[in-house]
Protein backbone atom coordinates (compact mmCIF):
# COMPACT_ATOMS: atom_id res chain seq x y z
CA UNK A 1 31.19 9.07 -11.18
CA UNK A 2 34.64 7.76 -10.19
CA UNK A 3 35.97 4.08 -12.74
CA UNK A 4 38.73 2.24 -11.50
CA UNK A 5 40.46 0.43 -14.77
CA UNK A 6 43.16 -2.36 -14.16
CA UNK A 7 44.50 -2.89 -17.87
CA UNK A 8 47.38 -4.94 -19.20
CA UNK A 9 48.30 -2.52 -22.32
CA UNK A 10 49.64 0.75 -21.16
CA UNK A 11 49.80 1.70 -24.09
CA UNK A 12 45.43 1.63 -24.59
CA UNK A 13 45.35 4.11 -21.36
CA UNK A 14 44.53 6.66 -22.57
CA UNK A 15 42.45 6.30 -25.09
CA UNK A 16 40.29 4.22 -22.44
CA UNK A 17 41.04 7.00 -20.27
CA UNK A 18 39.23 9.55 -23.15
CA UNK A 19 36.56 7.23 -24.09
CA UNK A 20 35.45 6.50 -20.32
CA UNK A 21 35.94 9.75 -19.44
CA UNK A 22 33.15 11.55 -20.86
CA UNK A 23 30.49 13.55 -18.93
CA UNK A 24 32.71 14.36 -16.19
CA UNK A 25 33.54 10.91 -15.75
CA UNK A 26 36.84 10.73 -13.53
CA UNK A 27 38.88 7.38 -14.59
CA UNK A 28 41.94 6.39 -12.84
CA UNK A 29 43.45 3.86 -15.18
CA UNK A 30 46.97 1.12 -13.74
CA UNK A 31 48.65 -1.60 -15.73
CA UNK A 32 50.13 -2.80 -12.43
CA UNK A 33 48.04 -5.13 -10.20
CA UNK A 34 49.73 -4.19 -6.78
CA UNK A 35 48.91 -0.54 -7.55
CA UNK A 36 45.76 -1.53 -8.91
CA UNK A 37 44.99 -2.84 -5.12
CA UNK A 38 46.08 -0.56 -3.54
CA UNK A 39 44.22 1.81 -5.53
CA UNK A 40 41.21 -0.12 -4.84
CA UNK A 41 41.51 -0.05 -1.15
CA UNK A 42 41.98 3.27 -0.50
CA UNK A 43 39.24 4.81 -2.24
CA UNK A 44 35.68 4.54 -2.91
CA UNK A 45 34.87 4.01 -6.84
CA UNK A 46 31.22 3.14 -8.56
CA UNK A 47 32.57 0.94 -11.24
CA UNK A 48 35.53 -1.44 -12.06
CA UNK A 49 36.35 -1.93 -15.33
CA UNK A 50 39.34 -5.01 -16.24
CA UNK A 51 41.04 -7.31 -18.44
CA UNK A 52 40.50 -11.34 -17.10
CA UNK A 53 44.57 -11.41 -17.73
CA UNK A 54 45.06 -8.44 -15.71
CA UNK A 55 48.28 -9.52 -15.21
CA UNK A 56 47.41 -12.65 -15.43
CA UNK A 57 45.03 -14.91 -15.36
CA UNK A 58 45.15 -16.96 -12.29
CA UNK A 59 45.73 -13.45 -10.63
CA UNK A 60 43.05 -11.87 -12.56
CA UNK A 61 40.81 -14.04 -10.73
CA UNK A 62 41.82 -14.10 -7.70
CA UNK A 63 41.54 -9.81 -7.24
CA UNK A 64 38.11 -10.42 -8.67
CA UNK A 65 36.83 -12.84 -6.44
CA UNK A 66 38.57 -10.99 -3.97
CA UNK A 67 37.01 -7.89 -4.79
CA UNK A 68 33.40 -9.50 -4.96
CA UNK A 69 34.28 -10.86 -1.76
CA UNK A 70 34.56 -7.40 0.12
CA UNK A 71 32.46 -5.03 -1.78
CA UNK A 72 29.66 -7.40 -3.42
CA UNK A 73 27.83 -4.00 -4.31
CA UNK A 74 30.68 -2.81 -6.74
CA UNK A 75 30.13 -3.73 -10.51
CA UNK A 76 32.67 -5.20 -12.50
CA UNK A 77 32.85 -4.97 -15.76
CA UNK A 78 35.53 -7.87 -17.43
CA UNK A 79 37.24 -7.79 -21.05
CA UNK A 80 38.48 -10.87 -22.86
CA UNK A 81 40.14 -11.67 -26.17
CA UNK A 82 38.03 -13.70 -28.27
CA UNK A 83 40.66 -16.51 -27.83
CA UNK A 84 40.00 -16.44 -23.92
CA UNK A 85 35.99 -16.20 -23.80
CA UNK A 86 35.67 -19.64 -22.03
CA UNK A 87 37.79 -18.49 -19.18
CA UNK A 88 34.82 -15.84 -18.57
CA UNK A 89 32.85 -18.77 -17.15
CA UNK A 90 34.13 -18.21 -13.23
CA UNK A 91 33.44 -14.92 -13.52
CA UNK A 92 30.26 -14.47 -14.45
CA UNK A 93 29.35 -17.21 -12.34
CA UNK A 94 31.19 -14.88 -9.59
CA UNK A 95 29.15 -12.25 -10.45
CA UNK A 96 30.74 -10.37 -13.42
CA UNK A 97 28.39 -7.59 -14.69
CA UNK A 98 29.14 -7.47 -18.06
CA UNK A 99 32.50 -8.31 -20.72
CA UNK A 100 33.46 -6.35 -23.39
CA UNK A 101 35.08 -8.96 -26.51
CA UNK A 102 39.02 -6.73 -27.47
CA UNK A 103 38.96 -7.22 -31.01
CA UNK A 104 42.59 -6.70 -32.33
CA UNK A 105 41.73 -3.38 -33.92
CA UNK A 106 40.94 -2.08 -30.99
CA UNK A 107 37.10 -1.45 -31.96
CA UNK A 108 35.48 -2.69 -29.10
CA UNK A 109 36.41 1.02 -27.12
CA UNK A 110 33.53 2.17 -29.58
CA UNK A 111 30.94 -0.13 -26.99
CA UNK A 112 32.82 1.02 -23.67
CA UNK A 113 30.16 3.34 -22.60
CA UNK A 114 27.08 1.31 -23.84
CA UNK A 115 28.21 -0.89 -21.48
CA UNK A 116 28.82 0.89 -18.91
CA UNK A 117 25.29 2.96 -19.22
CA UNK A 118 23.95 -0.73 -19.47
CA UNK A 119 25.35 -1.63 -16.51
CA UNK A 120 24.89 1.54 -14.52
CA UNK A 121 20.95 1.51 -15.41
CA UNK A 122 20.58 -2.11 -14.21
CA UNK A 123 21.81 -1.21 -10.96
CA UNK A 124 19.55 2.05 -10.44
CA UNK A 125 16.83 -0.36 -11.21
CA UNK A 126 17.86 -3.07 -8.86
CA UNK A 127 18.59 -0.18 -6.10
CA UNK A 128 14.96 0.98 -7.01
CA UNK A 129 13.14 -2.46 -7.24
CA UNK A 130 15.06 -2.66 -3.49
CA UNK A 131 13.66 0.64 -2.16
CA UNK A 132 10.14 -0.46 -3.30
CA UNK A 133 9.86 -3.54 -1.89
CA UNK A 134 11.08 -2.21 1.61
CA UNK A 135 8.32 0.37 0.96
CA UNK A 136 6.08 -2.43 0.67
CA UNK A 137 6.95 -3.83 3.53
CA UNK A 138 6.79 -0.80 5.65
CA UNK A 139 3.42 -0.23 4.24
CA UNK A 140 1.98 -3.49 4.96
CA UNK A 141 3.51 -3.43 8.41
CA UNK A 142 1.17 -0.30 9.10
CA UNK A 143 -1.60 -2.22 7.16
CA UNK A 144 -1.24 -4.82 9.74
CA UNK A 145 -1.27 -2.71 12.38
CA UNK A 146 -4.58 -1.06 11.06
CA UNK A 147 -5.81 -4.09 10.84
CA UNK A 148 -5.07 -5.27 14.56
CA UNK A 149 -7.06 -2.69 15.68
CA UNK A 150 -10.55 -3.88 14.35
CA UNK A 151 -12.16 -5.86 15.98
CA UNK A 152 -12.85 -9.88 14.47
CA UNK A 153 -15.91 -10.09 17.00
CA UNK A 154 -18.40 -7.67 18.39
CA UNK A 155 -20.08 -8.96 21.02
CA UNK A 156 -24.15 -7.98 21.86
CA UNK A 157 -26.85 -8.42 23.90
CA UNK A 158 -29.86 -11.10 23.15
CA UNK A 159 -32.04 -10.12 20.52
CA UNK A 160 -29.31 -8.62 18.35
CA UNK A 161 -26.69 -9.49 15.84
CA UNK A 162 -23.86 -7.41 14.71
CA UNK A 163 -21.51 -8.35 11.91
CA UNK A 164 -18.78 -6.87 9.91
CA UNK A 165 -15.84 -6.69 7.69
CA UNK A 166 -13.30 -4.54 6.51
CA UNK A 167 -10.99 -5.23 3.36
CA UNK A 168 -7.95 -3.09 2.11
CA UNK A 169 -8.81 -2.04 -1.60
CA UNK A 170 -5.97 -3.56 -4.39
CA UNK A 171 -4.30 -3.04 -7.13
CA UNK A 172 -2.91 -4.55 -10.15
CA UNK A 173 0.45 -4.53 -11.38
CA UNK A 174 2.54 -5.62 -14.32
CA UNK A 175 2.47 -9.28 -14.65
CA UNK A 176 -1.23 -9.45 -12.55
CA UNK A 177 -0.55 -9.16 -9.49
CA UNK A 178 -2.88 -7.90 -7.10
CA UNK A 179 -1.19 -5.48 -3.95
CA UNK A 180 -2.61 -4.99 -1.09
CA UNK A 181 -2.67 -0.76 0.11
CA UNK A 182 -3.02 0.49 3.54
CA UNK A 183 -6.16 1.51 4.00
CA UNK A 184 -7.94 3.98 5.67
CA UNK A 185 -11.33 2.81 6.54
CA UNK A 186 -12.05 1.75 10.31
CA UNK A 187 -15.27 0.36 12.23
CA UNK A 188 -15.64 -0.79 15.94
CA UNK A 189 -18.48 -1.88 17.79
CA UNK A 190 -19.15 -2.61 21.34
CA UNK A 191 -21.68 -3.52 24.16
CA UNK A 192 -22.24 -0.71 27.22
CA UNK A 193 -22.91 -2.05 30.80
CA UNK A 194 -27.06 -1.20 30.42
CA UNK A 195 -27.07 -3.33 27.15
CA UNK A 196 -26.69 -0.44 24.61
CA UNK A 197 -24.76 -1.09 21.44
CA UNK A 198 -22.64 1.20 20.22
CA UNK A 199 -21.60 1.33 16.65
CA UNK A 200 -19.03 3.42 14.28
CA UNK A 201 -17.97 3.14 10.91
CA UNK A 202 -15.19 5.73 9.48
CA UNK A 203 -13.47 6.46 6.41
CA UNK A 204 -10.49 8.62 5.42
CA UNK A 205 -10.28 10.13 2.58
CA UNK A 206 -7.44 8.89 0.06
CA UNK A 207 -5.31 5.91 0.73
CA UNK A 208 -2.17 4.38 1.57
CA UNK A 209 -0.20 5.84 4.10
CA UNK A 210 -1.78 8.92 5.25
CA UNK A 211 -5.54 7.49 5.56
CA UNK A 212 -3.92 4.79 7.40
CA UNK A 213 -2.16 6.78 9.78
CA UNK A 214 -5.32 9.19 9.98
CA UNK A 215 -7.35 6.38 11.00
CA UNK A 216 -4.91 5.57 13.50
CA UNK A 217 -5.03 8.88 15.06
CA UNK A 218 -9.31 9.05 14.88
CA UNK A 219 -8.84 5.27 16.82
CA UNK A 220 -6.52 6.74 19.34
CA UNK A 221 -8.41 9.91 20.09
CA UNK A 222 -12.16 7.16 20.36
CA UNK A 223 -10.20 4.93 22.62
CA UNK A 224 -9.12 7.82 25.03
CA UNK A 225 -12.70 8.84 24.77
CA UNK A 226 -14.46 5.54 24.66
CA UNK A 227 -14.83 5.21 29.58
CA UNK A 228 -16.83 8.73 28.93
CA UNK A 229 -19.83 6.79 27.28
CA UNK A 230 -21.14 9.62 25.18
CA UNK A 231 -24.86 8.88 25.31
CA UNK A 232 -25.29 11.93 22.70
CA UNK A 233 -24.35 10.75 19.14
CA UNK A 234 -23.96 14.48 17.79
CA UNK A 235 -22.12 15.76 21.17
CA UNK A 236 -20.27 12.34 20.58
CA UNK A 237 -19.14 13.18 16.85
CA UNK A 238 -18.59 17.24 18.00
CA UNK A 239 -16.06 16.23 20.43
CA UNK A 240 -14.23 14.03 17.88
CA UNK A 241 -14.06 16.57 15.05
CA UNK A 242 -12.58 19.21 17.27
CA UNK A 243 -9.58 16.71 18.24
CA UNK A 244 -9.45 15.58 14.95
CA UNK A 245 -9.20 19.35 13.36
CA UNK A 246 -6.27 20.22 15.64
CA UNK A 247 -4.31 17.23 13.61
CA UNK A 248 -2.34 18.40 10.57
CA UNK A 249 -1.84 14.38 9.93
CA UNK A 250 -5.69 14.04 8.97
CA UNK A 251 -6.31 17.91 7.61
CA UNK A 252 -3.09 18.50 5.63
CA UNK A 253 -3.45 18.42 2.24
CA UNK A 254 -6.39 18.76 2.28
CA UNK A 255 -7.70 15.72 3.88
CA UNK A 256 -10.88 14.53 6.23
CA UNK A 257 -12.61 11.31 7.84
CA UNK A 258 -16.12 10.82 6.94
CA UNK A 259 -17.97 8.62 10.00
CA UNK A 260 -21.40 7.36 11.55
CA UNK A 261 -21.45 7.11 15.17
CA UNK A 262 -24.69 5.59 16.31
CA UNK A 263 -26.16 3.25 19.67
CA UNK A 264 -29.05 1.39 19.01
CA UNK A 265 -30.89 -0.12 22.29
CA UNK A 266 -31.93 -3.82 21.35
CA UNK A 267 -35.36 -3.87 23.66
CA UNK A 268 -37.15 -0.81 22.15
CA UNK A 269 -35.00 -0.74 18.63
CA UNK A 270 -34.16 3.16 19.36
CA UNK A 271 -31.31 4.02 17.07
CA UNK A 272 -29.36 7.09 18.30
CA UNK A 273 -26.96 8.35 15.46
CA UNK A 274 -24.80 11.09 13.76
CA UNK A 275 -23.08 10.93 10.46
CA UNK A 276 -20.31 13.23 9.69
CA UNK A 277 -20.15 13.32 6.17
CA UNK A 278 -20.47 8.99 5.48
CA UNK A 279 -23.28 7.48 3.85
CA UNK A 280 -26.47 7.09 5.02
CA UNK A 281 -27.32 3.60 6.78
CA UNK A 282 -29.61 1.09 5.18
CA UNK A 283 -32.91 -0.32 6.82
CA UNK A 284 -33.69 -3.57 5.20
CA UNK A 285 -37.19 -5.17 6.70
CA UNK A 286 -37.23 -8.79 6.18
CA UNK A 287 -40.92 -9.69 5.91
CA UNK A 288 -41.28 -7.38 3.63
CA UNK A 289 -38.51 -6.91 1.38
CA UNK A 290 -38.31 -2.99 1.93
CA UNK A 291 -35.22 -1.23 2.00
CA UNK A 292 -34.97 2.59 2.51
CA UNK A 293 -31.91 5.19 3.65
CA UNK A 294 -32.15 6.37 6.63
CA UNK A 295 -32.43 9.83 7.50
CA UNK A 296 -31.70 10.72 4.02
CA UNK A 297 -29.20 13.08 2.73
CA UNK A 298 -29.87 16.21 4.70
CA UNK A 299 -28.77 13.43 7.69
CA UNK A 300 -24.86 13.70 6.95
CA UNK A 301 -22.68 16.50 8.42
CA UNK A 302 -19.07 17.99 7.28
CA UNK A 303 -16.70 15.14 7.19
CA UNK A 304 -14.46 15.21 10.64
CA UNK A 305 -10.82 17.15 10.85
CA UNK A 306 -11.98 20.23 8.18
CA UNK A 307 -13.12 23.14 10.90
CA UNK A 308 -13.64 23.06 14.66
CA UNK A 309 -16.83 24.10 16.32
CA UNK A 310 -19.25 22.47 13.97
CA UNK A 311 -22.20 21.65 15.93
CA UNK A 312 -23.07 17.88 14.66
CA UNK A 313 -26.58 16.67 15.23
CA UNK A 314 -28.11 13.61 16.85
CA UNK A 315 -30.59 11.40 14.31
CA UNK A 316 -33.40 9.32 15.73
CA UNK A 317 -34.54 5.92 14.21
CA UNK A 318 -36.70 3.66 15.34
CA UNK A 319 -35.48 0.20 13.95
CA UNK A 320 -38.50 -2.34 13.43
CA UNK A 321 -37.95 -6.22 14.40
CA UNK A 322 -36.95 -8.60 11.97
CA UNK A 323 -35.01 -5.75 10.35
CA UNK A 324 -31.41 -4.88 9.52
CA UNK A 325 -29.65 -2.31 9.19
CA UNK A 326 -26.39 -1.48 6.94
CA UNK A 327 -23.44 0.49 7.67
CA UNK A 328 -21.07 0.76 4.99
CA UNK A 329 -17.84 2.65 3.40
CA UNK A 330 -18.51 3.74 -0.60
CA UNK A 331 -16.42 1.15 -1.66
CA UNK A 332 -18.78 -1.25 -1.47
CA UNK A 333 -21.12 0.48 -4.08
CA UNK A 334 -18.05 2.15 -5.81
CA UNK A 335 -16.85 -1.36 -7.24
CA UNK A 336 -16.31 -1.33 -10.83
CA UNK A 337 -15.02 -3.33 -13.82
CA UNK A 338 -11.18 -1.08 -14.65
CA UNK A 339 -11.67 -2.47 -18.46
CA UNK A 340 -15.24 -1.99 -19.23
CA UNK A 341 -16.02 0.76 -21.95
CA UNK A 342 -18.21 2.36 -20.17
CA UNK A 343 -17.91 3.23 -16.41
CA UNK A 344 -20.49 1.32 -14.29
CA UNK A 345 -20.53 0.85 -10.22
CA UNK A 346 -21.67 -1.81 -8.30
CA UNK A 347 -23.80 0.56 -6.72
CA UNK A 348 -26.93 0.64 -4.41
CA UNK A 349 -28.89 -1.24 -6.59
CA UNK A 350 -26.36 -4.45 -6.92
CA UNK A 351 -26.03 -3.59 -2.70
CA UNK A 352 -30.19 -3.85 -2.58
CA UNK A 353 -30.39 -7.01 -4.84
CA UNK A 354 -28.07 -8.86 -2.89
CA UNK A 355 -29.77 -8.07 0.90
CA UNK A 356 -32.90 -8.91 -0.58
CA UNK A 357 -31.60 -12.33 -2.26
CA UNK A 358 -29.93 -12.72 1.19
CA UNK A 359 -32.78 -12.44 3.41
CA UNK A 360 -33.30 -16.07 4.43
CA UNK A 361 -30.00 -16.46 5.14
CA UNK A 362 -27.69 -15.71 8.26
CA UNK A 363 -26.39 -12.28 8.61
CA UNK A 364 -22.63 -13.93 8.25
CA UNK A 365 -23.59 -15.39 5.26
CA UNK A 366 -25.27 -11.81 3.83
CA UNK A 367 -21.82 -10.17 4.50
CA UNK A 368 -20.35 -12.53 2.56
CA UNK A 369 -22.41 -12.37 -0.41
CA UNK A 370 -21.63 -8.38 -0.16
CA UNK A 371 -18.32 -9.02 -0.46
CA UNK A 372 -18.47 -11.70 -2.70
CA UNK A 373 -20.89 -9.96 -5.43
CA UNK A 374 -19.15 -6.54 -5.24
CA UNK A 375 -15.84 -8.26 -6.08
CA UNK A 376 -17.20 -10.68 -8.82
CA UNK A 377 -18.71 -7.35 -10.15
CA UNK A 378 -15.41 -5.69 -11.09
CA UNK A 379 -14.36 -8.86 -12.85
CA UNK A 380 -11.24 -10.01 -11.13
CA UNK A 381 -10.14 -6.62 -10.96
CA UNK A 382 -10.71 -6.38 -7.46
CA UNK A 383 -11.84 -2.97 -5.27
CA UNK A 384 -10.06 0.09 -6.18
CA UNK A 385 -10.97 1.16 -2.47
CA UNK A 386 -10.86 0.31 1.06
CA UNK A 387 -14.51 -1.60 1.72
CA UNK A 388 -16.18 -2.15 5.51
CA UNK A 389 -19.76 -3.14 5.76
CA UNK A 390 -21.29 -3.30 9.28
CA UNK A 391 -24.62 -5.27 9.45
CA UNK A 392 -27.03 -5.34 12.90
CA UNK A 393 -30.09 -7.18 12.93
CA UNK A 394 -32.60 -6.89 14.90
CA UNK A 395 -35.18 -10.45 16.15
């Protein structure tokens, strides 16, 4: 750490010299301003330390201002008589980081590097409040562009509805503020030229950056894929795990993408569908009230990205009218209260209650109660992870 001193007393050099100089410190120390300038200029230094009379104190002020002027980054650190403390007025409205008070016994050299530890530590923290929030904008940038890529509106044929939503989990900070993460969960949906719907839900594991980008990749590779109309969920889903493997941005450390891939013809209700490793979907009949997994849990592959050639398999459902079914991420049932004493979820039975209290109503409105109840669960706390809920229902 290099301290540039401009002092008016050579004859308190070097004892500033000794007393700033610890821990390798290296001090250059001038009782002339023109030298103290030129000094100034010709080097790079990570603190100034002088006297507001340095020589004097018109000219003082005007290499200070000067100073703040062209290197607004440097901190200055001023030091006043106790006769001349309203004169430290400009400066600290200039932007003085701290003042030391000389005491005429010279006792004030005992504070010298409080102050300057002070003042270096307030800078680290400003520097690392900085790098943060240009993190957080970088991250909500690829949030953004997550976002953009699911779609608000999935069209369908007569004689089905398909609905969904996806919301980045959040956290809470010092002082309450909730933060929005990138997120890693992804659905799309989509109408073939016969009428066949085609449906996917997907779900990295972790969050932040890496699901995020993970997602990304899983979009890219669907997109590319998307003109060859796989008609075979598990051949679908097969294909997709083998690109997906050969990524080390999904599989390193350790990571994976759970998904459902499914098509569900709207005249005869067949529901074609394979799961690697993501929940089971929900069949919820209206008339009756019933809601039961489907497939169950011997239904759900290995998630996608962990090993190539894993032969995924195609599921068969036939979907009953004046049904829906429910397509979801975990953090939908995974919603909790952070301060409760005792850990409780949301869970499938606070998901069941609240399609069954939603029957009668549109299947907009049911997604909105989902989202609504889950988040009223945790208590203001919000979700601790990324949440997408696809609904279809069937007249």
């Amino acid at each position: 750490m290099r301290i540039l001193v401009g002092w008016d007393d050579p004859g308190q050099a070097e004892l500033l010299r000794m007393y700033l100089g610890i821990d390798g410190r290296e001090v250059c120390i001038t009782s002339d301003a023109d030298e103290f300038v030129t000094v100034l200029d010709a080097s790079e230094w990570d603190l100034v330390f002088m006297t507001i009379r340095f020589p004097n104190h018109d000219r003082a002020f005007e290499i200070f201002t000067q100073l703040r002027s062209e290197n607004p980054q440097l901190p200055i650190v001023g030091a006043c008589r106790p006769d001349e403390i309203y004169r430290l007025a400009g400066f600290l409205t200039q932007g003085l980081r701290a003042y030391l008070i000389q005491d005429a016994n010279g006792d004030f050299m005992f504070l010298l590097n409080a102050v300057v530890e002070g003042v270096l530590r307030q800078l680290e923290a400003e520097r690392e409040r900085q790098v943060a929030e240009k993190l957080r904008r970088e991250i909500d940038s690829v949030r953004q562009l997550q976002e953009s890529i699911i779609p608000t509106n999935i069209s369908c044929p007569d004689g089905l509805e398909v609905v969904a939503r996806y919301e980045s989990s959040q956290i809470r900070v010092f002082g309450g503020n909730p933060v929005t993460m990138a997120g890693g969960d992804y659905y799309d949906g989509f109408t073939l030229h016969d009428g066949t719907v085609v449906v996917l839900v997907g779900d990295a594991s972790g969050h932040g950056m890496k699901a995020c980008m993970s997602i990304m990749t899983m979009h890219t590779i669907i997109r590319m894929m998307r003109d060859e109309q796989f008609r075979d969920p598990g051949q679908f889903v097969t294909h997709v795990n083998n690109l997906l493997s050969a990524q080390k941005l999904v599989n390193g450390e350790g990571g994976f993408i759970t998904m459902l891939f499914g098509l569900l013809t709207p005249s005869t209700g067949e529901f074609l569908w394979a799961s690697a490793g993501h929940p089971s979907p929900l069949c919820h009949q209206l008339d009756s009230g019933e809601i039961s997994e489907i497939g169950g849990s011997n239904s759900a592959g290995i998630p996608l990205g962990i090993m190539t050639g894993f032969g995924f398999e195609t599921q068969r459902f036939q979907m009953p009218s004046r049904s829906r079914i429910m397509i979801y991420t975990d953090g939908i049932i995974e919603a909790f209260p952070a301060g409760a004493e005792t850990h409780e979820e949301f869970g499938m039975n606070g998901v069941q209650q609240c399609l069954r209290a939603a029957a009668g109503h549109s299947l907009e409105e049911t997604l909105e109660r989902l989202f609504a109840d889950s988040e009223a669960f945790t208590q203001g706390e919000g979700r601790h992870d990324d949440t997408s809920v696809m609904l279809l229902q069937r007249d």
